[in-house]
Protein backbone atom coordinates (compact mmCIF):
# COMPACT_ATOMS: atom_id res chain seq x y z
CA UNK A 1 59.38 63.67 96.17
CA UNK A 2 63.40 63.50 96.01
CA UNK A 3 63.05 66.33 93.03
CA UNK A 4 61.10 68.36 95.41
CA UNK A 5 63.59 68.17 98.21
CA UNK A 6 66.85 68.68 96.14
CA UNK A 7 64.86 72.00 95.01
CA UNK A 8 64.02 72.94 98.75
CA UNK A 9 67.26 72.46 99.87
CA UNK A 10 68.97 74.40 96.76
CA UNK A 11 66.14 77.05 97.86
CA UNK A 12 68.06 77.13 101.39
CA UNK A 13 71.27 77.41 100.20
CA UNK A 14 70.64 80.69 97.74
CA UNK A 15 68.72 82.16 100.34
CA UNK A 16 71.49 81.52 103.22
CA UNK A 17 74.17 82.65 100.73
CA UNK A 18 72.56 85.91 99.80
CA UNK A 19 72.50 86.32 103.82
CA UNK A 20 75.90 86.16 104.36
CA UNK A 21 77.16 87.78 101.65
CA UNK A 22 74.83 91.00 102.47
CA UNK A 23 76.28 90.69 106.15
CA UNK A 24 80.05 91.36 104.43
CA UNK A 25 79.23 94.50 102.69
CA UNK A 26 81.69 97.33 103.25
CA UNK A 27 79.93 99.49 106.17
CA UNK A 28 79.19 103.00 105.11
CA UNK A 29 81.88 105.54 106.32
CA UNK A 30 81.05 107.64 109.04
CA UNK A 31 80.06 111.25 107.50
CA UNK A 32 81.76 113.84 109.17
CA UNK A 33 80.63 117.68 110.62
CA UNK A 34 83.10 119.52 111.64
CA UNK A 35 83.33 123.84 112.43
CA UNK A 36 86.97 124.55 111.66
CA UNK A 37 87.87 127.86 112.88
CA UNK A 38 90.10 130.17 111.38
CA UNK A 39 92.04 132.79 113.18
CA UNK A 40 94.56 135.70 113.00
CA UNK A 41 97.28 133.86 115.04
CA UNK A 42 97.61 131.72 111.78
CA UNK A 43 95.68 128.36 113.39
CA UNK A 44 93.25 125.74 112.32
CA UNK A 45 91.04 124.99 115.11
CA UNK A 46 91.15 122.37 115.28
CA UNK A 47 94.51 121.12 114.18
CA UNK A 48 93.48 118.13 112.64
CA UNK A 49 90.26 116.27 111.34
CA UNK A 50 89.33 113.24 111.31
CA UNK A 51 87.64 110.63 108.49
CA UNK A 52 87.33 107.64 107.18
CA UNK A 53 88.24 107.12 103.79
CA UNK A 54 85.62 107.60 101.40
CA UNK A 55 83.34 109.74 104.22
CA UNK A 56 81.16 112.81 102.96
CA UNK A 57 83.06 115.30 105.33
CA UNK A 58 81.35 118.83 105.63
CA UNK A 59 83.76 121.47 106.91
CA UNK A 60 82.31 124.73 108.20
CA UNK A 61 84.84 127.18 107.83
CA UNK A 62 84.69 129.76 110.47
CA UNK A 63 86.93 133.11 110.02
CA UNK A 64 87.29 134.28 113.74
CA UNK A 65 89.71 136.40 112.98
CA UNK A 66 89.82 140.23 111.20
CA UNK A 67 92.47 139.08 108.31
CA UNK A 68 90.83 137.52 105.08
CA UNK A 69 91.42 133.43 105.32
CA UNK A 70 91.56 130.89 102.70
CA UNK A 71 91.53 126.95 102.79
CA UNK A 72 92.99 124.53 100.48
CA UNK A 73 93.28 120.34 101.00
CA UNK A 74 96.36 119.68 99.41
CA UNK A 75 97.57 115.64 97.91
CA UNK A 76 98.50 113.08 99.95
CA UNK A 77 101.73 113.32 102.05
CA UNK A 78 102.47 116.50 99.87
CA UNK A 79 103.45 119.35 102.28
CA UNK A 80 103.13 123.16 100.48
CA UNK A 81 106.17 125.39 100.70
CA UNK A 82 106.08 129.22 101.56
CA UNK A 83 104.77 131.48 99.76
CA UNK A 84 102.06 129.65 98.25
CA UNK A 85 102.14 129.38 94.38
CA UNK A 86 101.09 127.83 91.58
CA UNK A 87 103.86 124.44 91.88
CA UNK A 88 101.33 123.96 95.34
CA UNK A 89 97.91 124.86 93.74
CA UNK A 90 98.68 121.83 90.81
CA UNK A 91 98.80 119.62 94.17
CA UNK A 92 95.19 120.53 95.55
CA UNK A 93 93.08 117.34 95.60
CA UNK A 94 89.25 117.36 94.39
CA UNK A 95 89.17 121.15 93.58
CA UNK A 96 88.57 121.62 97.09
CA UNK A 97 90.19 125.10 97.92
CA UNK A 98 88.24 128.44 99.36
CA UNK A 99 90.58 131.02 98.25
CA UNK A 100 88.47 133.67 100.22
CA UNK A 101 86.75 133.81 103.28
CA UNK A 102 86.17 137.04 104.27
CA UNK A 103 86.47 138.05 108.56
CA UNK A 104 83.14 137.02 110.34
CA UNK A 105 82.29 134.90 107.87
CA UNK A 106 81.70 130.68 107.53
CA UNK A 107 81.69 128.89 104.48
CA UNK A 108 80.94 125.55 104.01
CA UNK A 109 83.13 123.06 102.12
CA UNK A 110 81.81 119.57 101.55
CA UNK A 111 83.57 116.76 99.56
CA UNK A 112 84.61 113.55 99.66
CA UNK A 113 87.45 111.92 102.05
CA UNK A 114 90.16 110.34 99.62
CA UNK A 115 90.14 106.14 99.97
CA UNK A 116 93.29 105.99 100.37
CA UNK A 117 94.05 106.17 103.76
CA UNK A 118 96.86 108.40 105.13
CA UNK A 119 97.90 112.71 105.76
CA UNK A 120 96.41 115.33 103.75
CA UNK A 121 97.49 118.68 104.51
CA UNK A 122 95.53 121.49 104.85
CA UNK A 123 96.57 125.65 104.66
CA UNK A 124 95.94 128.86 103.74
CA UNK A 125 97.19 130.33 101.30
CA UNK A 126 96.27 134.05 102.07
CA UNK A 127 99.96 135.34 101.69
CA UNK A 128 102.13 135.31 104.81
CA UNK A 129 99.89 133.04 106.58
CA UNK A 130 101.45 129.74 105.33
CA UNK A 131 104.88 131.51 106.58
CA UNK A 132 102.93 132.03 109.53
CA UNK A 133 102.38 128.05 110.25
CA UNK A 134 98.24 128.21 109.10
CA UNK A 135 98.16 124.25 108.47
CA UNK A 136 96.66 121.62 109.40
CA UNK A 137 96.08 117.59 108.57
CA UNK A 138 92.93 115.76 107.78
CA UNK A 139 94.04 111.93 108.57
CA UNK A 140 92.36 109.17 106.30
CA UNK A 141 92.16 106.10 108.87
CA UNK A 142 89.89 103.05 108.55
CA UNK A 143 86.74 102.54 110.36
């Protein structure tokens, strides 16, 4: 009868364990859904997005504007100097870059947040519109 309760209460145990442990999983990140528009007065709008790291983050690129637009997520803290060129493309992150997006139109770009958290710049490259300011910031922050 001892045997019998040892096992039940070594039952217990595993089962509470295997409770709490599932209770400290990471939670998922929030995914994100964002339009970003894109206009001729060289903005982002808006300004700055949003994520947690490791979110699925689907931009919709909107070109509002009559000027061809392009979009390109640069590394982290790395800020791209006028004109664009090929020193900045080597510091695009996850091959996520647009480099066309015609007037009218909305593309959709979906990747990955980085984990680490922090600024990620954001610009296009279309010549004269990086000159113009066109930038903005997607900001890695924890849940």
């Amino acid at each position: 009868m001892l045997k019998v309760q040892r096992w039940a209460l070594l039952g217990c145990v595993v089962v509470t364990a295997v409770f709490v442990l599932a209770g400290c999983a990471a939670p998922t990140p929030v995914p994100v859904d964002q339009t970003l528009g894109m206009t001729d007065s060289f903005k982002f709008e808006p300004a700055t997005v949003i994520a947690e790291p490791g979110a699925q983050v689907t931009l919709h690129l909107k070109n509002n504007g009559v000027l061809v637009h392009s979009f390109y997520l640069m590394e982290k803290d790395y800020q791209a100097e006028a004109p664009f060129d090929d020193t900045d493309k080597e510091h695009i992150i996850q091959d996520i870059e647009v480099p066309e997006i015609q007037p009218g139109a909305t593309q959709d770009v979906i990747f990955t947040a980085p984990t680490e958290p922090g600024t990620y710049e954001f610009i296009c490259g279309t010549p004269g519109h990086l000159e113009g300011g066109m930038t903005g910031t997607l900001e890695v922050s924890g849940p």
